[in-house]
N, C-alpha and C. Protein backbone atom coordinates (compact mmCIF):
# COMPACT_ATOMS: atom_id res chain seq x y z
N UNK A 1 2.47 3.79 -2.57
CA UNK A 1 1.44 2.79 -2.70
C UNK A 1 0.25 3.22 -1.84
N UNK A 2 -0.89 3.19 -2.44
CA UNK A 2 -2.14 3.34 -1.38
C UNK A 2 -3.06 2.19 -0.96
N UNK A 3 -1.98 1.65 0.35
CA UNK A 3 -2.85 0.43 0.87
C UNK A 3 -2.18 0.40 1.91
N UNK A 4 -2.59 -0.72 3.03
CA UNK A 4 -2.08 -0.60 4.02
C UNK A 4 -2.37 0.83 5.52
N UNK A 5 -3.74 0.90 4.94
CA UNK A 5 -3.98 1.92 6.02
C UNK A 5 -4.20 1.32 7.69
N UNK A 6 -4.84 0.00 7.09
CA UNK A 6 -5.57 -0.94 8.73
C UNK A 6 -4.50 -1.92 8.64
N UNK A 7 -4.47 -2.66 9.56
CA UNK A 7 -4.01 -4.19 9.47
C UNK A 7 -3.98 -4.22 10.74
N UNK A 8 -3.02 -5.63 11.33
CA UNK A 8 -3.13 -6.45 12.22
C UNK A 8 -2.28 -5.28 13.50
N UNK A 9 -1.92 -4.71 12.66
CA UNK A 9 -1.37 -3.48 14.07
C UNK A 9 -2.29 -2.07 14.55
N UNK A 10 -3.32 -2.26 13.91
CA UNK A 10 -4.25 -0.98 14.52
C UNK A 10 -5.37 -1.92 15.50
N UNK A 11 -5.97 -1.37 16.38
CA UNK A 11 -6.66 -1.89 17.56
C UNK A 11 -8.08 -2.19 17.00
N UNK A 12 -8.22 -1.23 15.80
CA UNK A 12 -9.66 -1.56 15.37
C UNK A 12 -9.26 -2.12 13.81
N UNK A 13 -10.90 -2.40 13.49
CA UNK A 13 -10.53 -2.80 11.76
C UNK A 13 -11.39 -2.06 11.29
N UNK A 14 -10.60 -1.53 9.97
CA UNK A 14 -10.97 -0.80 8.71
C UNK A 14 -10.42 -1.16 7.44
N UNK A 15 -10.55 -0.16 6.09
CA UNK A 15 -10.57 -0.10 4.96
C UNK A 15 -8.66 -0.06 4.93
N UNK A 16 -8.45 -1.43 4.28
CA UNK A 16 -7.06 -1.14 3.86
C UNK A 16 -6.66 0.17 2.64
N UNK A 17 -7.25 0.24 2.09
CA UNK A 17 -6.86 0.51 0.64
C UNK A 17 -8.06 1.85 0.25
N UNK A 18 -8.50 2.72 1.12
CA UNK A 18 -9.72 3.59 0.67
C UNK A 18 -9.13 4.50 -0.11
N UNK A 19 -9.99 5.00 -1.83
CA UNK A 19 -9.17 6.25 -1.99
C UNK A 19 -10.28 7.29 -1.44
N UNK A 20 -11.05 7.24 -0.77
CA UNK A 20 -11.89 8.64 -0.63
C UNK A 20 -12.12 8.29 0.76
N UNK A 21 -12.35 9.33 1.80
CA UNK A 21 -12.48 9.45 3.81
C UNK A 21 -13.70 8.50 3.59
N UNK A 22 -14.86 8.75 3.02
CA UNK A 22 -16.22 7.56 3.31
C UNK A 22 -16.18 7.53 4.64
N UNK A 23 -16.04 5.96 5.05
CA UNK A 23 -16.68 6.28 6.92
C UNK A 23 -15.22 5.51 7.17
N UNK A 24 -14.27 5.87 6.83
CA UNK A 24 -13.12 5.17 7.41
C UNK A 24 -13.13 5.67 8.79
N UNK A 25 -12.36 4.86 10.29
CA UNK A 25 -12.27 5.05 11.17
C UNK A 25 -10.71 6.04 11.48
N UNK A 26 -9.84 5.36 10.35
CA UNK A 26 -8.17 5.74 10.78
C UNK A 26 -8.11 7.33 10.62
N UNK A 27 -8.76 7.71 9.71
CA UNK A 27 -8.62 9.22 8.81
C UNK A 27 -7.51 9.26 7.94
N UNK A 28 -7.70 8.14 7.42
CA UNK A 28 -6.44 8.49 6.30
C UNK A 28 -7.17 7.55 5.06
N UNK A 29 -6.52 8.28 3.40
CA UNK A 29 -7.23 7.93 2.54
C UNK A 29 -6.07 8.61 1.41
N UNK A 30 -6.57 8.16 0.57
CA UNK A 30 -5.26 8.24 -0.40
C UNK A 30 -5.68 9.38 -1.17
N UNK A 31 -6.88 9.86 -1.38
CA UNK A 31 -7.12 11.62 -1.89
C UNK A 31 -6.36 12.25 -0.68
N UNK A 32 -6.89 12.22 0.31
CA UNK A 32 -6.27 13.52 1.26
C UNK A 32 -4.50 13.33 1.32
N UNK A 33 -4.08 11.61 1.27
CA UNK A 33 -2.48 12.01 0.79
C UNK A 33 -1.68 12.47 0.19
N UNK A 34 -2.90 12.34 -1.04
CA UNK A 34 -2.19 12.90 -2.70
C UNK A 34 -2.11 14.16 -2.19
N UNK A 35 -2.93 15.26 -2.03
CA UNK A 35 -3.33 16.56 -1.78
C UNK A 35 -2.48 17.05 -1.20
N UNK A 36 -1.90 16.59 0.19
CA UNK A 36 -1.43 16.83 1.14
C UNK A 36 0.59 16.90 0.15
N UNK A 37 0.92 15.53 -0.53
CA UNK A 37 1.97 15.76 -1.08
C UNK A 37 2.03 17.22 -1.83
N UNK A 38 0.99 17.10 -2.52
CA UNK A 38 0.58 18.23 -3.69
C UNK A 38 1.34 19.65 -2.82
N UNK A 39 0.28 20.09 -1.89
CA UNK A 39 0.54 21.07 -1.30
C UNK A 39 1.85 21.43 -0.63
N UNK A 40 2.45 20.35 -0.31
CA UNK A 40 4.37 20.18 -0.33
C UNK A 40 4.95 20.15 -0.93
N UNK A 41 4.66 20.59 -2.28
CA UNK A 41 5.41 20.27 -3.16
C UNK A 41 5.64 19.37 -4.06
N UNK A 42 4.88 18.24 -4.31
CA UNK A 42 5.12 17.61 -5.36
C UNK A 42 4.74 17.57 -6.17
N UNK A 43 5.04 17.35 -7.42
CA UNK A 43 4.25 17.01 -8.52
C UNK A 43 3.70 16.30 -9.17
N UNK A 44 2.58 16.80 -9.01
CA UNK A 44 1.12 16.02 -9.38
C UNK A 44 1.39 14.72 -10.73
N UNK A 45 2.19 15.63 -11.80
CA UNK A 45 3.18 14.95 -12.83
C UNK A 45 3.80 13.25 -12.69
N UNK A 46 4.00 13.74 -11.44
CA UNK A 46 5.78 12.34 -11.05
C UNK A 46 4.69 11.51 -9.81
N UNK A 47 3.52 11.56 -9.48
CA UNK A 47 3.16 10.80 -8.59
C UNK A 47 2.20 9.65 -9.09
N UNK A 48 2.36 8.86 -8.91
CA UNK A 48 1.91 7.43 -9.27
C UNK A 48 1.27 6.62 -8.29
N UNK A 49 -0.24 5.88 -8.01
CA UNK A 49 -0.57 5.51 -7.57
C UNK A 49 -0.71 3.67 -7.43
N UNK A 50 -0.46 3.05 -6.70
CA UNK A 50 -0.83 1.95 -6.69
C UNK A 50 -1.73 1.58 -5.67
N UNK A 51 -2.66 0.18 -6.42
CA UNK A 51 -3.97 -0.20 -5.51
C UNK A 51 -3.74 -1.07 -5.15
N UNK A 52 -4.01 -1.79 -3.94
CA UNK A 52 -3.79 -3.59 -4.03
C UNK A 52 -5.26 -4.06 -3.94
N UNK A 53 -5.55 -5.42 -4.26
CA UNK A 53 -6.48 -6.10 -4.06
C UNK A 53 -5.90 -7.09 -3.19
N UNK A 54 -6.50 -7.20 -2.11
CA UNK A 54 -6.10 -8.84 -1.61
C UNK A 54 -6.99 -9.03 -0.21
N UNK A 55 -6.82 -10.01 0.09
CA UNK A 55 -7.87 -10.42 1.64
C UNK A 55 -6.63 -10.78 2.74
N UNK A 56 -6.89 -10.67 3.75
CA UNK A 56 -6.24 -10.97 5.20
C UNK A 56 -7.32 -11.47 6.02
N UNK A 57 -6.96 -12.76 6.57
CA UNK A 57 -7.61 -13.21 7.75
C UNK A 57 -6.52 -13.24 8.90
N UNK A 58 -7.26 -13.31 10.24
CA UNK A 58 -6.74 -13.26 11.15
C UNK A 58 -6.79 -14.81 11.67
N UNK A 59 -6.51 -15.67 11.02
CA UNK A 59 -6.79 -17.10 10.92
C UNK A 59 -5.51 -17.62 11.03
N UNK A 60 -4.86 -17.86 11.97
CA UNK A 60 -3.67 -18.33 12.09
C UNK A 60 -3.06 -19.29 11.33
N UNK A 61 -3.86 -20.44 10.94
CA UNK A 61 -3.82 -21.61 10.00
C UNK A 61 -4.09 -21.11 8.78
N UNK A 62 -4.34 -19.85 8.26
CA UNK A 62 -4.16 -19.34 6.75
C UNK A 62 -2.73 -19.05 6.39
N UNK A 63 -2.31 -18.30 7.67
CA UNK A 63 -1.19 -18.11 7.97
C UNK A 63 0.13 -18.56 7.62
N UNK A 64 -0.06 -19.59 8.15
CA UNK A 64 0.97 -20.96 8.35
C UNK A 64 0.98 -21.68 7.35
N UNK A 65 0.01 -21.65 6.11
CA UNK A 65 0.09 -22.30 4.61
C UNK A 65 0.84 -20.91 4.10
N UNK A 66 0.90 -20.61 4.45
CA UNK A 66 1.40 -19.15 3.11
C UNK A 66 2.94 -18.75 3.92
N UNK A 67 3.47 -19.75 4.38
CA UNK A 67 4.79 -19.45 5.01
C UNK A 67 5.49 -20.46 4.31
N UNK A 68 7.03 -20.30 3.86
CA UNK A 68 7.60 -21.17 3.05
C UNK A 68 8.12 -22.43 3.80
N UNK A 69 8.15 -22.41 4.87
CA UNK A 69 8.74 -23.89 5.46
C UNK A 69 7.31 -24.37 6.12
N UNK A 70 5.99 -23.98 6.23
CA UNK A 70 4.91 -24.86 6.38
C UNK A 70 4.52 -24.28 7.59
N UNK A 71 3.35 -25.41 8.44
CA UNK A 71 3.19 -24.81 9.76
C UNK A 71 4.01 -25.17 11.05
């Protein structure tokens, strides 16, 4: 899957989901992953990409609605 590069565990915030470096801070991006498999060996054939769309706040009370027993 190519997402999940930033979130609530890196110190800074960036691009969850970039497929190209652009001005990301982390250095990671889902061209230079593909590539990087490539060059190990995999095939280009059998690799499949997924994108996500979605938003994250750091809003504690967004949080706490989107949990199944409430806040």
């Amino acid at each position: 899957m190519a997402y999940d590069y930033a979130g609530p565990w890196s110190n800074i915030s960036d691009y969850m989901a970039n497929l190209y470096r652009g001005t990301t801070k982390q250095g990671v991006d889902t061209d230079s992953v593909l590539k990087w498999y490539i060059r190990h060996g995999a095939s280009p054939r059998k690799i499949n990409i997924g994108l996500v769309f979605l938003m994250l706040s750091n809003a504690k009370p967004v949080l706490d609605l989107l949990t199944p027993n409430g806040p």
